[in-house]
N, C-alpha and C. Protein backbone atom coordinates (compact mmCIF):
# COMPACT_ATOMS: atom_id res chain seq x y z
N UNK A 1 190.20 121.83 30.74
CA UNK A 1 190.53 122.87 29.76
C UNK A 1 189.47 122.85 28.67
N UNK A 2 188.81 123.99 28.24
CA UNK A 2 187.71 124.08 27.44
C UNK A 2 188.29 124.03 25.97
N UNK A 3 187.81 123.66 24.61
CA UNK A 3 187.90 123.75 23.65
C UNK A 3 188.24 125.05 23.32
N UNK A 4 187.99 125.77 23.66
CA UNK A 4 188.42 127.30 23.05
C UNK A 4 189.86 127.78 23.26
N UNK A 5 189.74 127.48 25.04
CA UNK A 5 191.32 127.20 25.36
C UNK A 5 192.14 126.57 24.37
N UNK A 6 191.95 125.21 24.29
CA UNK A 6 192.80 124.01 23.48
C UNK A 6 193.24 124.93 22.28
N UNK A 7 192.22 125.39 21.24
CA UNK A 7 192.35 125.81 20.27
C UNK A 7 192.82 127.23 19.84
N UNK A 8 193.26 128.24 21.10
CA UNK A 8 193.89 129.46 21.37
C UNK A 8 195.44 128.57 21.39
N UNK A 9 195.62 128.02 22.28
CA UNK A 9 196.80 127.47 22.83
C UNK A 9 197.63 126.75 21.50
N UNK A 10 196.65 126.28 20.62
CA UNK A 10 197.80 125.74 18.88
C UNK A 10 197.38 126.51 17.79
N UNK A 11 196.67 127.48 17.85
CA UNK A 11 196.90 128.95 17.23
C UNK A 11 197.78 129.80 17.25
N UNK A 12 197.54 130.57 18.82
CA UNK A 12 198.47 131.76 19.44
C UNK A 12 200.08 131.18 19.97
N UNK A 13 200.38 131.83 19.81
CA UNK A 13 202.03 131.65 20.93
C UNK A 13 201.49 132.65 22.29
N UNK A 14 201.93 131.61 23.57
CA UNK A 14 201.48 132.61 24.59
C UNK A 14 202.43 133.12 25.30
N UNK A 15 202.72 134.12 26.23
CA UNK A 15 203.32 134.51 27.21
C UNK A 15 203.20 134.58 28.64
N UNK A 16 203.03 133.23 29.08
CA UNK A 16 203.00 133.02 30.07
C UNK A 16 203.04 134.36 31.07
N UNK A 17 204.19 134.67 31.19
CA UNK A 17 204.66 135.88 32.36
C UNK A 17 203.88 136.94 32.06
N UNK A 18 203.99 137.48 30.81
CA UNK A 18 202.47 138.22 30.30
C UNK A 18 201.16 138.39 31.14
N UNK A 19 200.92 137.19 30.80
CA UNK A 19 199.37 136.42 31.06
C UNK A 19 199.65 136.65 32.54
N UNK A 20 200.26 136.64 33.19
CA UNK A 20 200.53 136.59 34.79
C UNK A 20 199.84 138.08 35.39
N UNK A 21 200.37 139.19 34.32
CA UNK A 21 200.37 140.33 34.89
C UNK A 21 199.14 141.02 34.87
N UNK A 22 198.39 140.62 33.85
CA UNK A 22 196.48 140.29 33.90
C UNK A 22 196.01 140.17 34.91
N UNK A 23 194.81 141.04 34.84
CA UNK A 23 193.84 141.12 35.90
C UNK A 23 193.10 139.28 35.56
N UNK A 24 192.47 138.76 36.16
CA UNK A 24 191.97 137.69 36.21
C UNK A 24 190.58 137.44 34.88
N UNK A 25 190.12 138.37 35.34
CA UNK A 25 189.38 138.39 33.95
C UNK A 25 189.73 138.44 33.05
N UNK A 26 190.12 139.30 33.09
CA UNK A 26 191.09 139.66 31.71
C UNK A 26 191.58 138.04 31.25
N UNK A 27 192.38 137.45 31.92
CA UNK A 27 193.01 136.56 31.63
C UNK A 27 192.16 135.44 31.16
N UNK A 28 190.80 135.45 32.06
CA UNK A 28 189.78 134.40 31.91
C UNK A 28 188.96 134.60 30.20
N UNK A 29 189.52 135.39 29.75
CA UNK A 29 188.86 135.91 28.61
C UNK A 29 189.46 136.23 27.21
N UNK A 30 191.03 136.03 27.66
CA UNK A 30 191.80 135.96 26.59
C UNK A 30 192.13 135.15 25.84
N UNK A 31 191.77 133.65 25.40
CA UNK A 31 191.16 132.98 24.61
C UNK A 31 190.43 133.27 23.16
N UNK A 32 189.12 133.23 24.80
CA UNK A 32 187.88 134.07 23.35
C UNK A 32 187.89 134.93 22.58
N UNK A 33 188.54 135.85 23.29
CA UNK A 33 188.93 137.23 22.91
C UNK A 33 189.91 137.23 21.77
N UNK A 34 190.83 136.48 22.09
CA UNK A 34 191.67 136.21 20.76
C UNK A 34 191.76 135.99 19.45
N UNK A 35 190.20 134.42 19.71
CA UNK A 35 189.64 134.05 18.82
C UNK A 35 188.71 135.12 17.84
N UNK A 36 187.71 135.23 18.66
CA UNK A 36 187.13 136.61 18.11
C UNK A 36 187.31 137.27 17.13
N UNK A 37 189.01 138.09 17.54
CA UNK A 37 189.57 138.98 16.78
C UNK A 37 190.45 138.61 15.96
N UNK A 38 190.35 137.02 15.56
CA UNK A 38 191.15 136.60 14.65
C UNK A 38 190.09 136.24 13.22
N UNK A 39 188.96 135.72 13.80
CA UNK A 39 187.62 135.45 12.69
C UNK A 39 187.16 136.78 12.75
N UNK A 40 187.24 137.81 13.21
CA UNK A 40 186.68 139.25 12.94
C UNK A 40 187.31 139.61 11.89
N UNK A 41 188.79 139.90 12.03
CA UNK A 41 189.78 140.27 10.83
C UNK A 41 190.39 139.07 9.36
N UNK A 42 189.79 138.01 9.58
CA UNK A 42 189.40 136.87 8.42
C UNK A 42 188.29 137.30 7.75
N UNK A 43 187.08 137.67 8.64
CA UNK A 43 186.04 138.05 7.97
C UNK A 43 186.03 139.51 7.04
N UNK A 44 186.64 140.41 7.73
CA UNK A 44 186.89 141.63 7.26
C UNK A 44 187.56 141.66 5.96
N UNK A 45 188.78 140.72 6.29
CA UNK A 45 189.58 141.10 5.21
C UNK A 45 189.35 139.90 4.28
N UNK A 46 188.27 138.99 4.12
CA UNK A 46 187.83 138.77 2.80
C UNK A 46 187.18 139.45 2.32
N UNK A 47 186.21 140.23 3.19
CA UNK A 47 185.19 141.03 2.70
C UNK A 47 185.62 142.35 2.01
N UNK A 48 186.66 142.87 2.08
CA UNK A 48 187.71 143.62 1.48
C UNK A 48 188.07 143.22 0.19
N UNK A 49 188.41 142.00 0.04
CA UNK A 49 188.85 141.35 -1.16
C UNK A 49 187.97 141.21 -2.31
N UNK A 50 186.67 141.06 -1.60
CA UNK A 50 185.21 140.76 -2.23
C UNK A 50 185.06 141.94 -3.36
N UNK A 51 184.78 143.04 -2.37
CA UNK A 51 184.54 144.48 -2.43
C UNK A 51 185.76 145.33 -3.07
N UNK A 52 187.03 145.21 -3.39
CA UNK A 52 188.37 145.76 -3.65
C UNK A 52 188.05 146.82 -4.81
N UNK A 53 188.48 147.83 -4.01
CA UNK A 53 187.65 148.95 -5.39
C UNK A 53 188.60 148.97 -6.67
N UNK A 54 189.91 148.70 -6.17
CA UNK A 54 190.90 148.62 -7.32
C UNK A 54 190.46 147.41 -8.62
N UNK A 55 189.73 147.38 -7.99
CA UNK A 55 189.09 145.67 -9.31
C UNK A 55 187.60 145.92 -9.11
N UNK A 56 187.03 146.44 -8.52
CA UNK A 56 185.41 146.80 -8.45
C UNK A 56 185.15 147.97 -8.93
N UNK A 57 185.80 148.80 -8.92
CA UNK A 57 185.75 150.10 -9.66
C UNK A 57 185.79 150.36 -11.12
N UNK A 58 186.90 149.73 -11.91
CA UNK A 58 186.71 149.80 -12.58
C UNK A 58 185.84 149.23 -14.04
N UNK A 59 185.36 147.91 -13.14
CA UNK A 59 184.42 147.31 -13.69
C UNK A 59 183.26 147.49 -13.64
N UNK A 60 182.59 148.32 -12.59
CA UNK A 60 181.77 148.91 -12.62
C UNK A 60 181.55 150.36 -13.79
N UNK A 61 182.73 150.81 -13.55
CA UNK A 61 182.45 151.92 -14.70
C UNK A 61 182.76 151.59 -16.02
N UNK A 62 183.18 150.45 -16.37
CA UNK A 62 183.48 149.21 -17.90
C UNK A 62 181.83 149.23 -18.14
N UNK A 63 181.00 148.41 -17.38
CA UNK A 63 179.49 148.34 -17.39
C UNK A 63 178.67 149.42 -17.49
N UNK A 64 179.33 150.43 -16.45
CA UNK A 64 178.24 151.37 -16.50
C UNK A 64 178.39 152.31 -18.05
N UNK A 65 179.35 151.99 -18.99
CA UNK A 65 179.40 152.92 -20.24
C UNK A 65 180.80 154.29 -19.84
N UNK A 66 181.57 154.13 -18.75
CA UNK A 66 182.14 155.62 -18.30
C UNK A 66 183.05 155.93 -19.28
N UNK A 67 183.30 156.73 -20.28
CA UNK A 67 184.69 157.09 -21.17
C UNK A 67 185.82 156.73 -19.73
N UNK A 68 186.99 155.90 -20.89
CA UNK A 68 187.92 155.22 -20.03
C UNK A 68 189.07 156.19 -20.19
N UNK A 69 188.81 157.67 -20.34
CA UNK A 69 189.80 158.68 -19.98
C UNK A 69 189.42 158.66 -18.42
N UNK A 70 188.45 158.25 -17.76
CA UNK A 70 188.09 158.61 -16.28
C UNK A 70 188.50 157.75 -15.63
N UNK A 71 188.46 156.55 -15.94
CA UNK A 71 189.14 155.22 -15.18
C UNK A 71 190.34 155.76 -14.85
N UNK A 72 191.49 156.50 -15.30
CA UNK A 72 192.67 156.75 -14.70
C UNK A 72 192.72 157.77 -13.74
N UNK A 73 191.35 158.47 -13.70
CA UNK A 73 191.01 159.45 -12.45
C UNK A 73 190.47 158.24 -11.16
N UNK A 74 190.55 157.19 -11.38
CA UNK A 74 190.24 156.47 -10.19
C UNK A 74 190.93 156.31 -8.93
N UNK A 75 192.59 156.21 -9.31
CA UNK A 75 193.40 156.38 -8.38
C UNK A 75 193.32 157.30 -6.96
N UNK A 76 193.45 158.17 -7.96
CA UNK A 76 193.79 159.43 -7.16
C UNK A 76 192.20 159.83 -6.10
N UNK A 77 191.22 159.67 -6.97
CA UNK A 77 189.82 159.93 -6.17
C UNK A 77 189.69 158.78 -5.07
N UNK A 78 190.09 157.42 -5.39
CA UNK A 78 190.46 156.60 -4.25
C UNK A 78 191.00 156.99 -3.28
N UNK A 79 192.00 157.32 -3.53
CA UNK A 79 193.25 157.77 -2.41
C UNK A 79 192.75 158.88 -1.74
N UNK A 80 192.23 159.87 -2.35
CA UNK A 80 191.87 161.00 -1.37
C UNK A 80 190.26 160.60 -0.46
N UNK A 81 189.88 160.22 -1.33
CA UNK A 81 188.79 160.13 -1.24
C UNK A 81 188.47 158.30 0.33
N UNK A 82 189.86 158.34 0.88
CA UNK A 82 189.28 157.30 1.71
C UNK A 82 190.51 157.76 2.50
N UNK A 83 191.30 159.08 2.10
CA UNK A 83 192.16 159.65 3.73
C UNK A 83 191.16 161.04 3.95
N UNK A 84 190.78 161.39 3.59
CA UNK A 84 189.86 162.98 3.90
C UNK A 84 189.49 162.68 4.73
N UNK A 85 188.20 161.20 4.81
CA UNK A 85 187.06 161.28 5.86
C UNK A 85 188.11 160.90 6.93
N UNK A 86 189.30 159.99 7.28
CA UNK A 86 190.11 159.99 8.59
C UNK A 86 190.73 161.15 9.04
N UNK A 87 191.28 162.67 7.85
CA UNK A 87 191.70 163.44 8.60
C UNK A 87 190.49 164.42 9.40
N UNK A 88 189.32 163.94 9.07
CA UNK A 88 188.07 164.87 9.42
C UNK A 88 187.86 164.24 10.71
N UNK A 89 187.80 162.75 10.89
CA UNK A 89 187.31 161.93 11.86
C UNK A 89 188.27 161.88 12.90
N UNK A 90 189.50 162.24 13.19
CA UNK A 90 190.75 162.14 13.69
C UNK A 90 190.89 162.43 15.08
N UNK A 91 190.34 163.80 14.92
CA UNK A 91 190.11 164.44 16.63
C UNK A 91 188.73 163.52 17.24
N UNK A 92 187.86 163.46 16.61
CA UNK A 92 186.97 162.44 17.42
C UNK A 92 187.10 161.13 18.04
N UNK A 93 188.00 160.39 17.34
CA UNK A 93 188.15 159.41 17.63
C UNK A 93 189.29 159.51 18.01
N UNK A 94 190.05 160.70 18.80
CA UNK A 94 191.09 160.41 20.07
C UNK A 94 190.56 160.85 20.97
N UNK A 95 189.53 161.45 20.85
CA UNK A 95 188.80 161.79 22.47
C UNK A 95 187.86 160.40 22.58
N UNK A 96 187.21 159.54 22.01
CA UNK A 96 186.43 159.01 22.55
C UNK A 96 187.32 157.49 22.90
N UNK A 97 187.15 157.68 24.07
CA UNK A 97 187.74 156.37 25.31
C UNK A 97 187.36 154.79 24.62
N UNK A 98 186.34 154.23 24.65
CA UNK A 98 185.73 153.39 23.94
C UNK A 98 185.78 153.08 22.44
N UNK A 99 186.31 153.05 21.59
CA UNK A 99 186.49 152.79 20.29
C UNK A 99 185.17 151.62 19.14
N UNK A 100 185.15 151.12 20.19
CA UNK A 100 184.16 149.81 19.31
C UNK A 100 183.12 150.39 18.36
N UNK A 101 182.01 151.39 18.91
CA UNK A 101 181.28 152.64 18.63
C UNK A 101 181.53 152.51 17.09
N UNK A 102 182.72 153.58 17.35
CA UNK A 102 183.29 154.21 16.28
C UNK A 102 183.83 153.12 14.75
N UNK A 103 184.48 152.13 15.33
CA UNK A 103 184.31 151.08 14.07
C UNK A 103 183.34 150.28 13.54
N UNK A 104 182.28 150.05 14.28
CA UNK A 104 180.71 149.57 14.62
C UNK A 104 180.37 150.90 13.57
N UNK A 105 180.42 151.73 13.77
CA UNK A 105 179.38 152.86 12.46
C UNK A 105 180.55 152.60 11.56
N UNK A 106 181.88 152.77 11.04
CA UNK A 106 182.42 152.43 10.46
C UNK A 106 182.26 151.78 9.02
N UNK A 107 181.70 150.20 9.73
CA UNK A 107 181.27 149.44 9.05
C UNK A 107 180.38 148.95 8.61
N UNK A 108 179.18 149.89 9.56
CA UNK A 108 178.02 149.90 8.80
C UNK A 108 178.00 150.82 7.33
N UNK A 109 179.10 152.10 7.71
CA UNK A 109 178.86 152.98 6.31
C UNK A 109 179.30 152.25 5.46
N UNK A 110 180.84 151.51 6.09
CA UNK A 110 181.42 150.75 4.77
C UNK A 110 180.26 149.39 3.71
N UNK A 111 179.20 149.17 4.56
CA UNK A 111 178.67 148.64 4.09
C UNK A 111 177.58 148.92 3.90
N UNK A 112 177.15 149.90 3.61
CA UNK A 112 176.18 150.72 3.07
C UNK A 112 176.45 151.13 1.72
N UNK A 113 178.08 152.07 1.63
CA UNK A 113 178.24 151.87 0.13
C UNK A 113 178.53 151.13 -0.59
N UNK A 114 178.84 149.76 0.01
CA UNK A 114 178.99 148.63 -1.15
C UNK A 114 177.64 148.39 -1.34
N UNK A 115 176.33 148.62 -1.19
CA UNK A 115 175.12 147.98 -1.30
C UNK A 115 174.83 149.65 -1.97
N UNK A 116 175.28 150.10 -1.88
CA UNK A 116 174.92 151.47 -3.16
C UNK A 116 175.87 150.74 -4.27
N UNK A 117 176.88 150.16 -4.53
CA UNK A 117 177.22 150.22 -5.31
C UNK A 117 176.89 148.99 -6.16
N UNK A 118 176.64 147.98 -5.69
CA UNK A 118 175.68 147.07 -5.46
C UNK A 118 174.14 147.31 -6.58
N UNK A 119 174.00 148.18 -5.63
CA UNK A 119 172.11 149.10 -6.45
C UNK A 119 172.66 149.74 -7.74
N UNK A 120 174.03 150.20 -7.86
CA UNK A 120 174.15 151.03 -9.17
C UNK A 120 174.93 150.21 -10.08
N UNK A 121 175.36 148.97 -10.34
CA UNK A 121 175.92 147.72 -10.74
C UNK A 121 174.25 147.23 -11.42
N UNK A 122 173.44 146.87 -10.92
CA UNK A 122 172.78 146.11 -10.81
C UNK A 122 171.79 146.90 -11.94
């Protein structure tokens, strides 16, 4: 039994009978795979925390000089302003079969404007 195994197995809870109904690969791969997507979404969601516009936002516009009648326009420009681009993106990303793509550019934009915001902080 490989280390990755060992360490899926006192992580995850498994389902045996589950795991049965797996194609073989599949099965040979659900481990790693597990792992993966458990340090993918650790990584993400510190990096979220890092970046949290609800606490990055407004300190940025504290620094940048913004009259703090606008800070309470932050909400709302948040909120719309990060469901628009999903109701725009919506039909695309139920036609396309493959998904990875699509969160792969994702997170490059998402991290593109933290390094604009980053450049305008700075």
């Amino acid at each position: 039994m490989g280390t990755v195994r060992r360490i899926s197995e006192k992580v995850l809870k498994h389902d045996p009978q589950a795991e049965q109904e797996l194609p073989e690969a599949v099965r040979r791969n659900l481990p790693g795979n597990a792992l993966r997507i458990i340090g993918a979404t650790a990584l993400q969601n510190s990096g979220d925390q890092v970046v949290k516009a609800s606490t990055v936002l407004p300190w940025l516009f504290h620094a940048l000089g913004v009259p703090s009648a606008l800070v309470g326009l932050l909400v709302p420009i948040r909120e719309s302003g990060s469901m628009l681009p999903q109701a725009f993106i919506t039909p695309f990303v139920l036609r396309v079969r493959r998904r990875k793509w699509v969160f792969v550019i994702g997170a490059i934009v998402q991290a593109a404007t933290v390094a604009a915001m980053a450049v305008v902080a700075a």
